[in-house]
Protein backbone atom coordinates (compact mmCIF):
# COMPACT_ATOMS: atom_id res chain seq x y z
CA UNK A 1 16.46 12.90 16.33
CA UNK A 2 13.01 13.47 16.48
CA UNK A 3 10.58 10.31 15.45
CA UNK A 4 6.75 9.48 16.11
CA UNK A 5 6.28 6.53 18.06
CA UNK A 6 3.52 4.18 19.25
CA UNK A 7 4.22 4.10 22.59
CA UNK A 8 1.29 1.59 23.74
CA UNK A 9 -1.35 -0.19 21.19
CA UNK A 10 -5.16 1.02 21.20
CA UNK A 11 -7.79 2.73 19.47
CA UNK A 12 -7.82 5.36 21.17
CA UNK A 13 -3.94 6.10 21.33
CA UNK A 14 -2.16 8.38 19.40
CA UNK A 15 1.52 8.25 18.49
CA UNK A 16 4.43 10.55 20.74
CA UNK A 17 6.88 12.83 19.31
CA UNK A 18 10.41 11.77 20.91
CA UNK A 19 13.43 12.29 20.94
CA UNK A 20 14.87 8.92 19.92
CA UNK A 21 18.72 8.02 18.83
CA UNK A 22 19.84 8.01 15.43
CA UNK A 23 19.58 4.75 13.80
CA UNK A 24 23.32 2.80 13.27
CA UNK A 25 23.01 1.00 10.03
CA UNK A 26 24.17 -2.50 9.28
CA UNK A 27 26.79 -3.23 6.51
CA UNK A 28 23.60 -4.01 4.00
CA UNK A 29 21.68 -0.76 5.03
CA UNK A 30 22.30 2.73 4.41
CA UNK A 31 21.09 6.06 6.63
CA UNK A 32 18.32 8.11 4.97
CA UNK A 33 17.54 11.61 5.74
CA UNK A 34 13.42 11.62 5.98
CA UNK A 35 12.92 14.80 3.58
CA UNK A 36 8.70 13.49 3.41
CA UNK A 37 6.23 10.45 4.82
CA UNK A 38 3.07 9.51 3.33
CA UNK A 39 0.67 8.06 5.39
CA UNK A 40 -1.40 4.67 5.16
CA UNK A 41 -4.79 3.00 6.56
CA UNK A 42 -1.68 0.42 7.67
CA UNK A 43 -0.22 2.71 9.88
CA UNK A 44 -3.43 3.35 11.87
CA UNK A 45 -4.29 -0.58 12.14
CA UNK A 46 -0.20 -1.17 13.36
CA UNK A 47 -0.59 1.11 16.03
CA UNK A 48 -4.37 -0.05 17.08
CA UNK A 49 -2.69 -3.39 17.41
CA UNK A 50 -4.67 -5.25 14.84
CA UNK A 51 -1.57 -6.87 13.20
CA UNK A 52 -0.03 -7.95 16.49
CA UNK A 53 -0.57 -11.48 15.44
CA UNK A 54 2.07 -11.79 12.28
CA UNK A 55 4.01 -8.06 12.93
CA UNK A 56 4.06 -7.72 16.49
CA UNK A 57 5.99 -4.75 17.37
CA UNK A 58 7.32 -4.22 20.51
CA UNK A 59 6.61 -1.06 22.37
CA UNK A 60 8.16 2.14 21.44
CA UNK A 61 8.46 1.99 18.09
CA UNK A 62 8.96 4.73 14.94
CA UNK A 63 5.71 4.26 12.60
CA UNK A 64 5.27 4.84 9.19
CA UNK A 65 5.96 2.63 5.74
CA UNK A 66 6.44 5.19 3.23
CA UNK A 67 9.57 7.59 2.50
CA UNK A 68 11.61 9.69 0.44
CA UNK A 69 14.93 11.29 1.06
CA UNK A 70 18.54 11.53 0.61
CA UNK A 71 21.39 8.61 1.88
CA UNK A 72 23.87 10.60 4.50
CA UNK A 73 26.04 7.04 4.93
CA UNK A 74 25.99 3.73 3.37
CA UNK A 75 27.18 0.37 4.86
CA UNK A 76 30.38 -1.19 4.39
CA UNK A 77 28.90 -4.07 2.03
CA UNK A 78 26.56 -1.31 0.13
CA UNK A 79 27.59 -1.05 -3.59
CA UNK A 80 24.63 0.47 -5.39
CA UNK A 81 24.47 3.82 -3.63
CA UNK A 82 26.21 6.52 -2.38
CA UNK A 83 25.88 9.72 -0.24
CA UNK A 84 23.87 12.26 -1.89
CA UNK A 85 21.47 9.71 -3.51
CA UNK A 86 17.85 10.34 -3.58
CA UNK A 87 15.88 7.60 -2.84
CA UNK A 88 12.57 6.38 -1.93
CA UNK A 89 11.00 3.50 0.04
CA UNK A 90 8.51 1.43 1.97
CA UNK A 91 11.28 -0.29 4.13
CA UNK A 92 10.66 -3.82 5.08
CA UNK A 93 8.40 -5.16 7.63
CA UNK A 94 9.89 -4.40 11.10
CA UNK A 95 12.28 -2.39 10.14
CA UNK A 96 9.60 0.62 9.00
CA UNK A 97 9.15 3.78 11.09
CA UNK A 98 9.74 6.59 8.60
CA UNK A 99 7.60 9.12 10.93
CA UNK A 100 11.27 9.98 11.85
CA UNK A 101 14.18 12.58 10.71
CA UNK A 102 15.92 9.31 9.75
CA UNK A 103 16.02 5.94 9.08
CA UNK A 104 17.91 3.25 8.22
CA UNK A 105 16.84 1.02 4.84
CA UNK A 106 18.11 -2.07 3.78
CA UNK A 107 19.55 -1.94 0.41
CA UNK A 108 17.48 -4.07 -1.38
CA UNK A 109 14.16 -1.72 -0.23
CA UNK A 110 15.51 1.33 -1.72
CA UNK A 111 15.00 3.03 -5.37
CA UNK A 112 16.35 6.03 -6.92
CA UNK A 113 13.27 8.69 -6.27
CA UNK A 114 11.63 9.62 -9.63
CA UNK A 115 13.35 12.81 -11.23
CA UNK A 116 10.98 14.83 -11.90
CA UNK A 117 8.36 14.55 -8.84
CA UNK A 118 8.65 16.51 -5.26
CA UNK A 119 10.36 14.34 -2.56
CA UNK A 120 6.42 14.94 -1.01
CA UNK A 121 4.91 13.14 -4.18
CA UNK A 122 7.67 10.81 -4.15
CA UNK A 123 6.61 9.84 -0.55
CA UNK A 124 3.34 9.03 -1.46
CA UNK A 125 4.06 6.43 -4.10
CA UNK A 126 5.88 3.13 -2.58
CA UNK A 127 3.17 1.26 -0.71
CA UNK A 128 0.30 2.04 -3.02
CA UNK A 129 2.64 1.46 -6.03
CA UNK A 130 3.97 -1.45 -4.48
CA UNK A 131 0.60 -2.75 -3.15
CA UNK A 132 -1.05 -2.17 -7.30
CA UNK A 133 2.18 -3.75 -8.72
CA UNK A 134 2.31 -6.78 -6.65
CA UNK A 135 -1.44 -7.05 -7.19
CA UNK A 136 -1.69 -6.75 -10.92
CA UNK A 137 1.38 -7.53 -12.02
CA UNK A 138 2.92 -9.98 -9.99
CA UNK A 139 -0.43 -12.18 -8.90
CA UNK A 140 -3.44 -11.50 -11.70
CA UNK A 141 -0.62 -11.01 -14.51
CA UNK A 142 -2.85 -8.00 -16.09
CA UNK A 143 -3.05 -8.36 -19.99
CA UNK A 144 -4.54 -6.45 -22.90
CA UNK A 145 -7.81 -6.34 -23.55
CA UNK A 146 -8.82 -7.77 -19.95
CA UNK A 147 -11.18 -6.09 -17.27
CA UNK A 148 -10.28 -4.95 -13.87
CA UNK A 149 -12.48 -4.03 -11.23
CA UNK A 150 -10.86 -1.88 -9.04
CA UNK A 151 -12.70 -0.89 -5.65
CA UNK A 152 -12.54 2.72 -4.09
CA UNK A 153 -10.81 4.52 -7.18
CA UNK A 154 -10.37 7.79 -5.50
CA UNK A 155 -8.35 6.18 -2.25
CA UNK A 156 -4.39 5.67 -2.36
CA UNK A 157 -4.52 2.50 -3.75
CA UNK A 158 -6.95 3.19 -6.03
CA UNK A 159 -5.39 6.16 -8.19
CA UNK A 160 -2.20 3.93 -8.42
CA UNK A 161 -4.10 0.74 -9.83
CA UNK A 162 -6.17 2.46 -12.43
CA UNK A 163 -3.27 4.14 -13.61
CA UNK A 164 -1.22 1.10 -13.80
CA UNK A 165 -4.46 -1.40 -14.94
CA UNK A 166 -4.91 1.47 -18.33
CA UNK A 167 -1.23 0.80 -19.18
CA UNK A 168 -1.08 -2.51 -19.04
CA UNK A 169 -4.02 -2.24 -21.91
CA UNK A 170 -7.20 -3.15 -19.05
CA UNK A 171 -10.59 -2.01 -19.67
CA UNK A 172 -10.92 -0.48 -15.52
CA UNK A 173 -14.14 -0.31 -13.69
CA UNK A 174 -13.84 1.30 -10.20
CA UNK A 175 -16.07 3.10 -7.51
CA UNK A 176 -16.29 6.21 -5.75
CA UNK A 177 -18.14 8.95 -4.55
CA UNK A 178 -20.18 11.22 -7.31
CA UNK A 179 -17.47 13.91 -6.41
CA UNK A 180 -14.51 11.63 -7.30
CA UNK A 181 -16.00 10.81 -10.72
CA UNK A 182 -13.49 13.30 -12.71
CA UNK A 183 -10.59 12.65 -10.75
CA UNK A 184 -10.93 8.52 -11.30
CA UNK A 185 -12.04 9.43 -15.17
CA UNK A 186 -8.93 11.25 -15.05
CA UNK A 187 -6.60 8.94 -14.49
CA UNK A 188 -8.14 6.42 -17.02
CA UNK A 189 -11.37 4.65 -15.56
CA UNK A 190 -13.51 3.67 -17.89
CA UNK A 191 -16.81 2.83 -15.69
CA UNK A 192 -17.64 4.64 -12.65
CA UNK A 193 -19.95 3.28 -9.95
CA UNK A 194 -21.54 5.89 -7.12
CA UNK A 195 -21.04 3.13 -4.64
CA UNK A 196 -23.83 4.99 -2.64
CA UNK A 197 -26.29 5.01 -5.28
CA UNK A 198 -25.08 1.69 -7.59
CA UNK A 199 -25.00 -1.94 -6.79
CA UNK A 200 -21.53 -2.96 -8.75
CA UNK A 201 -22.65 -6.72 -9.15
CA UNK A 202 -25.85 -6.32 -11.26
CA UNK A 203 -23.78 -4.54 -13.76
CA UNK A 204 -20.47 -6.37 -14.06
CA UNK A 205 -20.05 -9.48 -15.77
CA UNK A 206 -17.30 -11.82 -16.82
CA UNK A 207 -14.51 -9.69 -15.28
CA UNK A 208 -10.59 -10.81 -15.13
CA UNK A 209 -9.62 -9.52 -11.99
CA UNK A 210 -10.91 -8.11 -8.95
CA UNK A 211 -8.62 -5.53 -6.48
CA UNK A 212 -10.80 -5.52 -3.36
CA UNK A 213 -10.63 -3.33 -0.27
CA UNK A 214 -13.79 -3.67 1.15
CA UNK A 215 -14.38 -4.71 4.50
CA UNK A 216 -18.04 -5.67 4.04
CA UNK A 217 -18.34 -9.37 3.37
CA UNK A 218 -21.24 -8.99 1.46
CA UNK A 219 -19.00 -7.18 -1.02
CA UNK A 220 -16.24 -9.37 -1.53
CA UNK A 221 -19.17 -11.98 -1.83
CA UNK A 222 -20.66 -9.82 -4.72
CA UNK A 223 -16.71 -9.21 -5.96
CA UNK A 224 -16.15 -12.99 -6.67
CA UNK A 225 -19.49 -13.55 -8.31
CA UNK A 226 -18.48 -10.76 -11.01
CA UNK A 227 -15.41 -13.06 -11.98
CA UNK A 228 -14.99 -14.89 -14.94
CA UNK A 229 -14.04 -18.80 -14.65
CA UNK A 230 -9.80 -18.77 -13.74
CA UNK A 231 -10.30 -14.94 -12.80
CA UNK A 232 -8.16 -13.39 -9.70
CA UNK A 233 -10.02 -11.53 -6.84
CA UNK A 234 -6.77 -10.05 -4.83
CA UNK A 235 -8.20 -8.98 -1.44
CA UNK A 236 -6.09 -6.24 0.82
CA UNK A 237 -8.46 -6.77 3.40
CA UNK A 238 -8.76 -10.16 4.01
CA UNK A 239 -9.53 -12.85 5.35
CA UNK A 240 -5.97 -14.07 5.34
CA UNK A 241 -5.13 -17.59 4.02
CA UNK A 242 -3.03 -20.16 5.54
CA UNK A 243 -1.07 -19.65 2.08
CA UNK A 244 0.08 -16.11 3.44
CA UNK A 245 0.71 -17.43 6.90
CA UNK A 246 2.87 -19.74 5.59
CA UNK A 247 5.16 -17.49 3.37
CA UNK A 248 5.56 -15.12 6.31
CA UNK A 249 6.21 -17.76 8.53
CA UNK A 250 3.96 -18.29 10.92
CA UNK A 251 3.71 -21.27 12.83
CA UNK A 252 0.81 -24.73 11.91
CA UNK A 253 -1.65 -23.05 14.79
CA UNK A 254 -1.50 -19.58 12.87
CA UNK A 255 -2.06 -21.75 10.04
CA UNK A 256 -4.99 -23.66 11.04
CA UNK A 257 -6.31 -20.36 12.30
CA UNK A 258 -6.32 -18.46 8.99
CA UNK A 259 -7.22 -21.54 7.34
CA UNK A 260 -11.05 -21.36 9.54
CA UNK A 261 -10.77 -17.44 8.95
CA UNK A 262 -10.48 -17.81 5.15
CA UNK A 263 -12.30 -20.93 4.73
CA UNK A 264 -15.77 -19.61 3.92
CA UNK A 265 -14.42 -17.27 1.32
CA UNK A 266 -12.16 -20.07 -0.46
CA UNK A 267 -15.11 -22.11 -0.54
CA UNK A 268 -17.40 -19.85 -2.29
CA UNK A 269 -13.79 -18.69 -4.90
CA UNK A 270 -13.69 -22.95 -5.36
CA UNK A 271 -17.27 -23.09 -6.56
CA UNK A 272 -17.24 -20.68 -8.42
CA UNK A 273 -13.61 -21.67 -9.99
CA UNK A 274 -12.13 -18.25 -9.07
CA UNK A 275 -8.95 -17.65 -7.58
CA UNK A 276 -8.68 -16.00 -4.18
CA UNK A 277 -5.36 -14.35 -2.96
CA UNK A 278 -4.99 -12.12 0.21
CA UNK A 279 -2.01 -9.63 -0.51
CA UNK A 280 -0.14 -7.90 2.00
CA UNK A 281 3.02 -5.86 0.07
CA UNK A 282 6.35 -6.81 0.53
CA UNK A 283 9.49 -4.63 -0.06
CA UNK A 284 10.91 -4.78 -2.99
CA UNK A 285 13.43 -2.45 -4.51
CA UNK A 286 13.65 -4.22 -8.17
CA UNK A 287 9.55 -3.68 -8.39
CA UNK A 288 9.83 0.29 -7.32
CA UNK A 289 12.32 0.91 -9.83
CA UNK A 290 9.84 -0.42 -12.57
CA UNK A 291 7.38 1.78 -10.83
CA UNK A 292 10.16 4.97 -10.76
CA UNK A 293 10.80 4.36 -14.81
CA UNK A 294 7.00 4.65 -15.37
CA UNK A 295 6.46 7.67 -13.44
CA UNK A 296 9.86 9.21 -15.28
CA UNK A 297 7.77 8.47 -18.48
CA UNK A 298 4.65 10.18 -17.12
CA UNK A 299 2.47 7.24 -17.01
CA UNK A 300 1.71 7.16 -13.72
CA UNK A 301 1.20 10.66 -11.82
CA UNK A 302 1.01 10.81 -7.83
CA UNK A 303 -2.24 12.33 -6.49
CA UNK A 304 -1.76 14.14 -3.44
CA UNK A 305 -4.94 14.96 -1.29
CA UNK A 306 -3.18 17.02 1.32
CA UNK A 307 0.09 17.84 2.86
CA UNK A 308 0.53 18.15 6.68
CA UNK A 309 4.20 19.76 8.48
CA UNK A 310 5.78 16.84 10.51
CA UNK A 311 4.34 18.59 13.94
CA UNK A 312 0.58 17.30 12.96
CA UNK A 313 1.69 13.94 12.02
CA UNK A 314 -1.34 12.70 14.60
CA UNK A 315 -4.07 15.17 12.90
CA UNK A 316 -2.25 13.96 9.43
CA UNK A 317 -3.25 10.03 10.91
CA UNK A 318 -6.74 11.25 12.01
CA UNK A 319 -7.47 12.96 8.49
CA UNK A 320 -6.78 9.56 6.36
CA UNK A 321 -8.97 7.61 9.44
CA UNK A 322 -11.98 9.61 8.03
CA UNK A 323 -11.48 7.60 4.61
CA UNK A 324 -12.29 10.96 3.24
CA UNK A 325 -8.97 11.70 1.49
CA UNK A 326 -8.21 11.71 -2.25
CA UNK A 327 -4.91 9.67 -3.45
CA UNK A 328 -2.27 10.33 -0.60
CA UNK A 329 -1.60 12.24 2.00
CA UNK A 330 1.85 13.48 2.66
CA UNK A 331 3.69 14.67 5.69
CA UNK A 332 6.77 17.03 4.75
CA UNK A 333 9.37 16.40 7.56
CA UNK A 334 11.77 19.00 6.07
């Protein structure tokens, strides 16, 4: 089969179309036929070799974290699907590389694909779905009435949150570009910053949570001192914490390393008696079907920037480098 794969780490690499076996599943996996790929910001730092530390791949591997398709065999312990199934996905760490005509998905990763979406929108939704659940849901626990603050509105993430922060009855704040206001207004934002023109932090007062995804440390500075006493600030960008070193298993040095990393910024959450949580998504089947029975109610709606064929996967990478792309964008394999 054909698969894109990160043949060496860099910058300034790009990944290799191959011709790579077909994957032989386990008796908890099943085989998925890649019909569509999204890609992610993550895929680009993976293959630059930033996350060698806790998710060091070794050299080739299939990228990618986001799929949708249809199950062609099922292992001999599987007993929730069947041939024929369409699914979707972000497989589990070290296991990923859905830049491929197949893959093989453990189980417990896998949801029935939304019924009435493309399998190309259905691509696009698990790791920014995922990512917002596991955010709002799972760590700030999101109520009525609260406020969100929701950083770069018109990105991936972004037009998944909002969506998801409005249902859950939040009053959403978010940023973007003067171009992006009608698409974030759209989907349910109720305050719009021009991020170019608008300092966030003189405005904003006594908010709830904070989903930051800013590299600028000035920014998550300003993003803590919006919070409200007990409020969450859930950072996709870091620093991490020795908390998340420790549930992914890293060793005391790794530890004691992200503890220095983080240490500035858990000071500064501790003064201010804000909570500070750095989230990197986790697989999880049971959370995407939530997320599949909300888009089958129309609740949530996938926004799609741009689909590429699979043969430009690399100019498909480049494009979402430029942090330039509304929502997703989508690779159709076939």
């Amino acid at each position: 089969m054909k698969a894109f794969q990160v043949n060496r780490y860099g910058k300034k690499e790009t990944l290799v179309l191959s011709e790579v076996l077909e994957p032989i599943i386990n008796d908890h996996e099943v085989l998925v036929k890649v019909h569509a790929t999204a890609v992610n910001l993550l895929d680009t730092l993976i293959k630059n070799g930033d996350f060698k530390v806790f998710l060091p791949y070794k050299t080739p591997f299939t990228n990618g974290h986001d799929m949708a398709g249809v199950i062609t065999k099922v292992g001999k312990k599987v007993s929730r699907w069947k041939v024929g199934d369409e699914v979707y996905a972000r497989p589990s760490d070290f296991h990923i590389g859905t830049f491929a005509e197949y893959i093989a998905v453990n189980e417990d990763d896998l949801a029935f694909k939304p019924k009435h979406i493309s399998m190309e929108e259905a691509s696009s939704i698990p790791l920014v779905g995922l990512t917002s659940w596991q955010a709002l849901v799972e760590i700030a626990n999101v109520k009525k009435g609260q406020k969100v603050f929701i950083q770069a509105g018109s990105g991936g993430v972004g037009t998944f949150a909002i969506q998801l922060a409005k249902h859950l009855g939040a009053f959403v704040a978010t940023t973007t570009s003067t171009s992006n206001f009608e698409l974030v207004k759209s989907l349910g934002a109720d305050l719009i910053f021009d991020y170019t023109k608008e300092d966030f932090s003189t405005i904003l007062k006594e908010y709830d949570v904070v989903l930051h995804s800013n590299r600028d440390p000035l920014i998550l500075k300003k993003s803590l001192g919006i919070l409200k006493p007990g409020g969450y600030l859930v950072s996709l960008t870091g620093p991490p914490t020795p908390k998340f070193a420790k549930e992914i298993g890293l060793g005391w040095p790794f530890q004691i390393l992200m503890q220095l990393l983080s240490l500035s910024v858990r000071n500064v959450a501790k003064k201010l008696n804000v909570h500070f949580e750095f989230l990197f998504m986790k697989a999880n089947g049971k959370q995407l079907t939530e997320i599949t029975s909300l888009m089958d109610a129309g609740i949530i709606r996938p926004v799609i920037d741009r689909v590429f064929p699979f043969e430009k996967t690399n100019q498909a990478m480049s494009y979402v480098e430029t942090g330039r792309s509304k929502g997703k964008v989508v690779i159709k394999v076939i």
